[in-house]
N, C-alpha and C. Protein backbone atom coordinates (compact mmCIF):
# COMPACT_ATOMS: atom_id res chain seq x y z
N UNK A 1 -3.58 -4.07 -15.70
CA UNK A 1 -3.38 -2.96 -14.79
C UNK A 1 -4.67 -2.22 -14.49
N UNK A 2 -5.68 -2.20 -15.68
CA UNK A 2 -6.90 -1.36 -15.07
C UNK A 2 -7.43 -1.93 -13.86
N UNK A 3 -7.55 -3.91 -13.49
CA UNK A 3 -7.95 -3.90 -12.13
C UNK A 3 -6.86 -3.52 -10.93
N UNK A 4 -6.08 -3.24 -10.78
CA UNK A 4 -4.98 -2.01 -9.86
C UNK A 4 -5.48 -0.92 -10.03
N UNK A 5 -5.21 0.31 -11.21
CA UNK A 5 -6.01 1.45 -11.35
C UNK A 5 -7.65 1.43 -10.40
N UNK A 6 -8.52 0.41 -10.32
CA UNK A 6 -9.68 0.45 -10.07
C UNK A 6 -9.86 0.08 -8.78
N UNK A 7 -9.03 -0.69 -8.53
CA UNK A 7 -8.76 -1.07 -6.76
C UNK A 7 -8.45 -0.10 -5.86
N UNK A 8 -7.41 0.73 -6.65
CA UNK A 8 -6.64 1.92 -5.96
C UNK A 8 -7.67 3.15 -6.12
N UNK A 9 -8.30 3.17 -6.58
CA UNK A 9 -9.40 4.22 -6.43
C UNK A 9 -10.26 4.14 -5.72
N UNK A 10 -10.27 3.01 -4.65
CA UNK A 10 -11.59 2.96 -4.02
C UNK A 10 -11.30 3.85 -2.34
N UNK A 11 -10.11 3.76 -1.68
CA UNK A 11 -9.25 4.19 -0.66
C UNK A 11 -8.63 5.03 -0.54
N UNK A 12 -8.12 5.89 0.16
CA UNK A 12 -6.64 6.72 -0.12
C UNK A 12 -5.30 6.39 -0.10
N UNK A 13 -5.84 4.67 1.25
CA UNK A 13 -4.96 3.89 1.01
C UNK A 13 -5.08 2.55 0.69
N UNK A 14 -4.70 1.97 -0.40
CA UNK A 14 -4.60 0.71 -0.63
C UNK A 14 -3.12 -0.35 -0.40
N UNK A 15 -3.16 -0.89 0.20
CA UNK A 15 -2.06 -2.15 0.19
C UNK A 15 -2.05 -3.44 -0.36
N UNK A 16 -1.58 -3.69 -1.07
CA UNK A 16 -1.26 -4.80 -1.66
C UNK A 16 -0.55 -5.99 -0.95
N UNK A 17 -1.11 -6.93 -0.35
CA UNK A 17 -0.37 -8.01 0.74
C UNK A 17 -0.39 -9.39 0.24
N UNK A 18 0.34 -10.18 0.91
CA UNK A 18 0.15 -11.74 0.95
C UNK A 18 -0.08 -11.94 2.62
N UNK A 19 -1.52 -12.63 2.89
CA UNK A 19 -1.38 -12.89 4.18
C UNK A 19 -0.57 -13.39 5.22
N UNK A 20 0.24 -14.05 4.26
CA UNK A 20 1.74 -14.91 5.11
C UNK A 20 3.33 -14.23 4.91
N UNK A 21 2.61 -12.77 4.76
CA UNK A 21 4.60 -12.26 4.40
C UNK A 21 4.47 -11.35 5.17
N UNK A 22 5.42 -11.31 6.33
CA UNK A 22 5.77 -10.33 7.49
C UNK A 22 6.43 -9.20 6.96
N UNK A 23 6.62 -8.89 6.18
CA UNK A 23 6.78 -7.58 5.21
C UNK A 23 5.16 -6.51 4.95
N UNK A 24 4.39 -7.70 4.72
CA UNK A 24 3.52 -7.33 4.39
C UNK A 24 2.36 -6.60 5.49
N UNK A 25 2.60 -8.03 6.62
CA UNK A 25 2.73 -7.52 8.11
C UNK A 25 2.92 -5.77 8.28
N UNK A 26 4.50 -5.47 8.53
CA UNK A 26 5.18 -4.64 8.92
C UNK A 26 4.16 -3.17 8.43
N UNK A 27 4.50 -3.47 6.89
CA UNK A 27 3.21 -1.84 6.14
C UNK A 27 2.45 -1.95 6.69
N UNK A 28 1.29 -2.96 6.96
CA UNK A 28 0.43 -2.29 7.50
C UNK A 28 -0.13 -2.09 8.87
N UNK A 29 0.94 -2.26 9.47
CA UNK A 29 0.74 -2.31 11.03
C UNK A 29 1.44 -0.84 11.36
N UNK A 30 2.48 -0.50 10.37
CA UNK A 30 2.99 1.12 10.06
C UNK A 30 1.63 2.30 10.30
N UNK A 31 1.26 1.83 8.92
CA UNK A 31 0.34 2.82 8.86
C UNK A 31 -0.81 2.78 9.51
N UNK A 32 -1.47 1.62 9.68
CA UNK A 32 -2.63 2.05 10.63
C UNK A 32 -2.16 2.96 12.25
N UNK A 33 -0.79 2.65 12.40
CA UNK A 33 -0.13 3.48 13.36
C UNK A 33 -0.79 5.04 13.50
N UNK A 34 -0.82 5.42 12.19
CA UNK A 34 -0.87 6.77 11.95
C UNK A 34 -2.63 7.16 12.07
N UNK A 35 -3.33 5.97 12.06
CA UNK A 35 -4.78 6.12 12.33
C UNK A 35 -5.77 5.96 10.97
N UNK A 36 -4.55 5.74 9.93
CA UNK A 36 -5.19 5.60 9.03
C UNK A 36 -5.67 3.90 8.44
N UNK A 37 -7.06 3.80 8.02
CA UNK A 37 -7.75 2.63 7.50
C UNK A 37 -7.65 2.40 5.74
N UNK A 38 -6.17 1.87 5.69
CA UNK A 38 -6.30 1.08 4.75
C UNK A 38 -6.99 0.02 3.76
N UNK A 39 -7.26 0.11 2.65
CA UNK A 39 -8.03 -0.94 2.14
C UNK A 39 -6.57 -1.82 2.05
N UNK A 40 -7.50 -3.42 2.39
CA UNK A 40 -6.18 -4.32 2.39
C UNK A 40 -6.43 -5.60 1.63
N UNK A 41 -5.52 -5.42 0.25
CA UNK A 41 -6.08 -6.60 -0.53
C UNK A 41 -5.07 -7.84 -0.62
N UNK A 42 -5.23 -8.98 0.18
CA UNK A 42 -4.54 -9.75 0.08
C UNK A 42 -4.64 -10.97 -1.01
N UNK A 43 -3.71 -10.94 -2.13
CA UNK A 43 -3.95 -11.35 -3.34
C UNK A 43 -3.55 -12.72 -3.72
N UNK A 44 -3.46 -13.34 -2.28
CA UNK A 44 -2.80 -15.07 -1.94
C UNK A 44 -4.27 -15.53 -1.71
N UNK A 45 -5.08 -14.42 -1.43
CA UNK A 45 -6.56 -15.03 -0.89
C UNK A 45 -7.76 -14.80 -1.82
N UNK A 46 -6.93 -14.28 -2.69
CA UNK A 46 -8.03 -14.10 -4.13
C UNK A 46 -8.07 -14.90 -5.55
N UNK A 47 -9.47 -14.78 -6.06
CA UNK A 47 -9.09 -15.49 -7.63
C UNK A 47 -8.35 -14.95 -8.70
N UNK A 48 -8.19 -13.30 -8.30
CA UNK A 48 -7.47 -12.89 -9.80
C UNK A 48 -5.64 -12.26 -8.72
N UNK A 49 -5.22 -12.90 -7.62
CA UNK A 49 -4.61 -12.83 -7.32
C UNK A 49 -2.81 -12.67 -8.49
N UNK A 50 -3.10 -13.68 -8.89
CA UNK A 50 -1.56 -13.72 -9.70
C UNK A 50 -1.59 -12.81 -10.36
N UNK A 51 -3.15 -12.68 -11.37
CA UNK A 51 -2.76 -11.31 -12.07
C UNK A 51 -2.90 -10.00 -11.94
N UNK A 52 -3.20 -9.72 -10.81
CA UNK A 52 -2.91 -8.73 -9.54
C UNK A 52 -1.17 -8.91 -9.15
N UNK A 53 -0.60 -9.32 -9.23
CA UNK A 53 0.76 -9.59 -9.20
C UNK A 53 1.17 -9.33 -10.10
N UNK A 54 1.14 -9.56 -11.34
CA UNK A 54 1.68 -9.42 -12.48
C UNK A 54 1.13 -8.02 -12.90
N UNK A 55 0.35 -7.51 -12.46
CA UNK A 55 0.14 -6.18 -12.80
C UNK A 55 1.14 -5.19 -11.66
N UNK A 56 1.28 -5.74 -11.10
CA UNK A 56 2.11 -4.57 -9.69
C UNK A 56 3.62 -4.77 -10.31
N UNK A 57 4.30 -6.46 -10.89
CA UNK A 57 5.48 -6.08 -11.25
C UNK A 57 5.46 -5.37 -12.23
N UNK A 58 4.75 -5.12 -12.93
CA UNK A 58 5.03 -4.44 -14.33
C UNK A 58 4.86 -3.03 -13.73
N UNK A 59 4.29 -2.10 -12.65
CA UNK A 59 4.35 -1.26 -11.94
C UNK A 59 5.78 -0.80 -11.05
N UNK A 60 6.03 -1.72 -11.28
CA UNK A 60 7.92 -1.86 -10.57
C UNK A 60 8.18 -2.24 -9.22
N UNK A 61 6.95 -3.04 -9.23
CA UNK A 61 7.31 -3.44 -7.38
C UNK A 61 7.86 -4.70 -7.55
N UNK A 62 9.18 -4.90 -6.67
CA UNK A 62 9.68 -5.94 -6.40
C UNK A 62 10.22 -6.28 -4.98
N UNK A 63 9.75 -6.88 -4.16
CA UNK A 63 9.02 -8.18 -5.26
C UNK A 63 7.58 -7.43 -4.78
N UNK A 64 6.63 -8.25 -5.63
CA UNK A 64 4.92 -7.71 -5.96
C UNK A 64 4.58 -7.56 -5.38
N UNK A 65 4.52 -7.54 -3.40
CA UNK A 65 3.85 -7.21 -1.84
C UNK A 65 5.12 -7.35 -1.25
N UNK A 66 5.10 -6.00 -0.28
CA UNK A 66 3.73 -5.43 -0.08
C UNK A 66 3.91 -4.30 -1.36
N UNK A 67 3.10 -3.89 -1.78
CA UNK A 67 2.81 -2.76 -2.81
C UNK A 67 1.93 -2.25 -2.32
N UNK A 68 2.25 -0.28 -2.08
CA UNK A 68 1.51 0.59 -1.37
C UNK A 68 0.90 1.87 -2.25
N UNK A 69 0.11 2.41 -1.85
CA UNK A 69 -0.58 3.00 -3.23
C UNK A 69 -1.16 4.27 -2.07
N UNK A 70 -1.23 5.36 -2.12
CA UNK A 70 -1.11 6.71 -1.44
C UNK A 70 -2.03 7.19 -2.38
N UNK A 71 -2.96 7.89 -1.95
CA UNK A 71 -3.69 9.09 -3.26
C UNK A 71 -3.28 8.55 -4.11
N UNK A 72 -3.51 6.99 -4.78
CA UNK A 72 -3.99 6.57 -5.85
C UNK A 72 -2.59 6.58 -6.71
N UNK A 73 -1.40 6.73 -6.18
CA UNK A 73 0.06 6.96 -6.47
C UNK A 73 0.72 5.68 -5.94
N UNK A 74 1.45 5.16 -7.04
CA UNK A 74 2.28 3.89 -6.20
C UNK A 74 3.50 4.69 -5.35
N UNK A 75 3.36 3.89 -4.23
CA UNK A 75 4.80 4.40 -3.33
C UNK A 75 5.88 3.53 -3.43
N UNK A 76 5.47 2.17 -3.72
CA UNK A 76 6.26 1.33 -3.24
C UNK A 76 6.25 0.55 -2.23
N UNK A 77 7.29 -0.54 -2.34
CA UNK A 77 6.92 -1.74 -0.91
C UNK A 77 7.73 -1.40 0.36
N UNK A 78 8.18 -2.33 1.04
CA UNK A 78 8.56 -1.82 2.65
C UNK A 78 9.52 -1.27 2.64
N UNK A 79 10.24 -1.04 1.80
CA UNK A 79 11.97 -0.47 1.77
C UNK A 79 11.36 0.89 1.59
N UNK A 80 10.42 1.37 0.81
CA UNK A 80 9.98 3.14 0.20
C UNK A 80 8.99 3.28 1.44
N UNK A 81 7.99 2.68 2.52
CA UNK A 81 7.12 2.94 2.84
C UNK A 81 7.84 3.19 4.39
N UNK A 82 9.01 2.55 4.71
CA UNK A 82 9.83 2.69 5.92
C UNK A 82 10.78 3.77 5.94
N UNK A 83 11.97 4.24 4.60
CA UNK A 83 12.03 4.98 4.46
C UNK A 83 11.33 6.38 4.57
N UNK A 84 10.22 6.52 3.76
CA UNK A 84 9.01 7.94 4.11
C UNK A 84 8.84 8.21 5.49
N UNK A 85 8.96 7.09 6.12
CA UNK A 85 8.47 7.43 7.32
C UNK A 85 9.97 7.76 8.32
N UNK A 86 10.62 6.96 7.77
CA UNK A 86 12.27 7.44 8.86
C UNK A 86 12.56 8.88 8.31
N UNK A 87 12.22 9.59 7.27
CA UNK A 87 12.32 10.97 6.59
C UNK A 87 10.89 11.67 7.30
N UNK A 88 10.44 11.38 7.77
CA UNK A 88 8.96 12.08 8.44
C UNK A 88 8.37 12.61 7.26
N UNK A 89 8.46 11.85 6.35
CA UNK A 89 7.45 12.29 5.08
C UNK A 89 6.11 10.99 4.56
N UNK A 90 5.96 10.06 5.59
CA UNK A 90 5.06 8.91 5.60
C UNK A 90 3.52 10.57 5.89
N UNK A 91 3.74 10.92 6.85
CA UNK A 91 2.64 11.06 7.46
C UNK A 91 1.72 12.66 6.62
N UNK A 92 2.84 13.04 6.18
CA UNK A 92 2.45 14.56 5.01
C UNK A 92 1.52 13.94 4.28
N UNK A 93 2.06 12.41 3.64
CA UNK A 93 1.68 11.90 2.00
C UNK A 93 -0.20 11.25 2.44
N UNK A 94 0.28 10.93 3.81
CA UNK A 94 -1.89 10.56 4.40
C UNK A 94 -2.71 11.17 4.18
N UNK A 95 -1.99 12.32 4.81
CA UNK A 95 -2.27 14.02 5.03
C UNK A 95 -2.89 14.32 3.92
N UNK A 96 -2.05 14.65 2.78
CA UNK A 96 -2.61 14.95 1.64
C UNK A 96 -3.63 14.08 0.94
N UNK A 97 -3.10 12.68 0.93
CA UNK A 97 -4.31 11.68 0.71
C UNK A 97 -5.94 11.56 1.41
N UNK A 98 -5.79 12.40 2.68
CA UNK A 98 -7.08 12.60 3.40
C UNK A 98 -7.01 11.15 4.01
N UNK A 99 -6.27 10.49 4.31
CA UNK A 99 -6.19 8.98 4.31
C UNK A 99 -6.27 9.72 6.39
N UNK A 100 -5.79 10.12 6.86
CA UNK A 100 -6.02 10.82 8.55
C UNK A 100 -5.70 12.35 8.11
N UNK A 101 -6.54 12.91 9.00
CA UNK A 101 -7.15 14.34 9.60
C UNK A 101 -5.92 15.20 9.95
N UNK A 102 -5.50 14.92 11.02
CA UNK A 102 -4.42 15.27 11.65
C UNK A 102 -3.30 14.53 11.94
N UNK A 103 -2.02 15.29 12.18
CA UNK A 103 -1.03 14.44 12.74
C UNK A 103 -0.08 15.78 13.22
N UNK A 104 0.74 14.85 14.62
CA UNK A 104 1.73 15.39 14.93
C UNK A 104 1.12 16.53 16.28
């Protein structure tokens, strides 16, 4: 888990993807909506990929991408990150993350 902890510190927003999962798609085509530049780590295209996976399930994401990370806070995958946003509470949590300036 410390390389997650250390990943997620580099952004306000980090995403956790597989380049080939339209889920994974969906998050982040969400949020850059909002203007915000995600760091985007796709972990199908990396060497420590699996255990970058195995660190997110043990974090409680299921399944392991997309996994979304806000001010360094797990949010959760597309079911919590679509939700926030059908509650108009996606764009507060940027806000506070400094992840975009303004909104609304």
């Amino acid at each position: 888990m410390d390389v997650v902890a250390r990943l997620t510190a580099e952004k306000p927003v980090v995403i956790f993807s597989k380049s080939t999962c339209c889920m994974s798609h969906s998050v982040k085509a969400l949020i850059c909506s909002f203007g915000a530049d995600p760091k985007v780590i796709e972990v199908d295209k990396i060497e420590n990929g699996p255990q970058i996976e195995n660190a997110l399930v043990q974090l409680g994401s299921r399944p392991s991408v997309p996994a979304v990370f806000i001010g360094r806070q797990f949010i959760g995958g597309a079911d919590e990150v679509i939700s926030l946003n059908i509650q108009n509470k996606l764009a507060q949590l940027l806000l506070s993350a400094r992840a975009i300036f303004i909104w609304g």
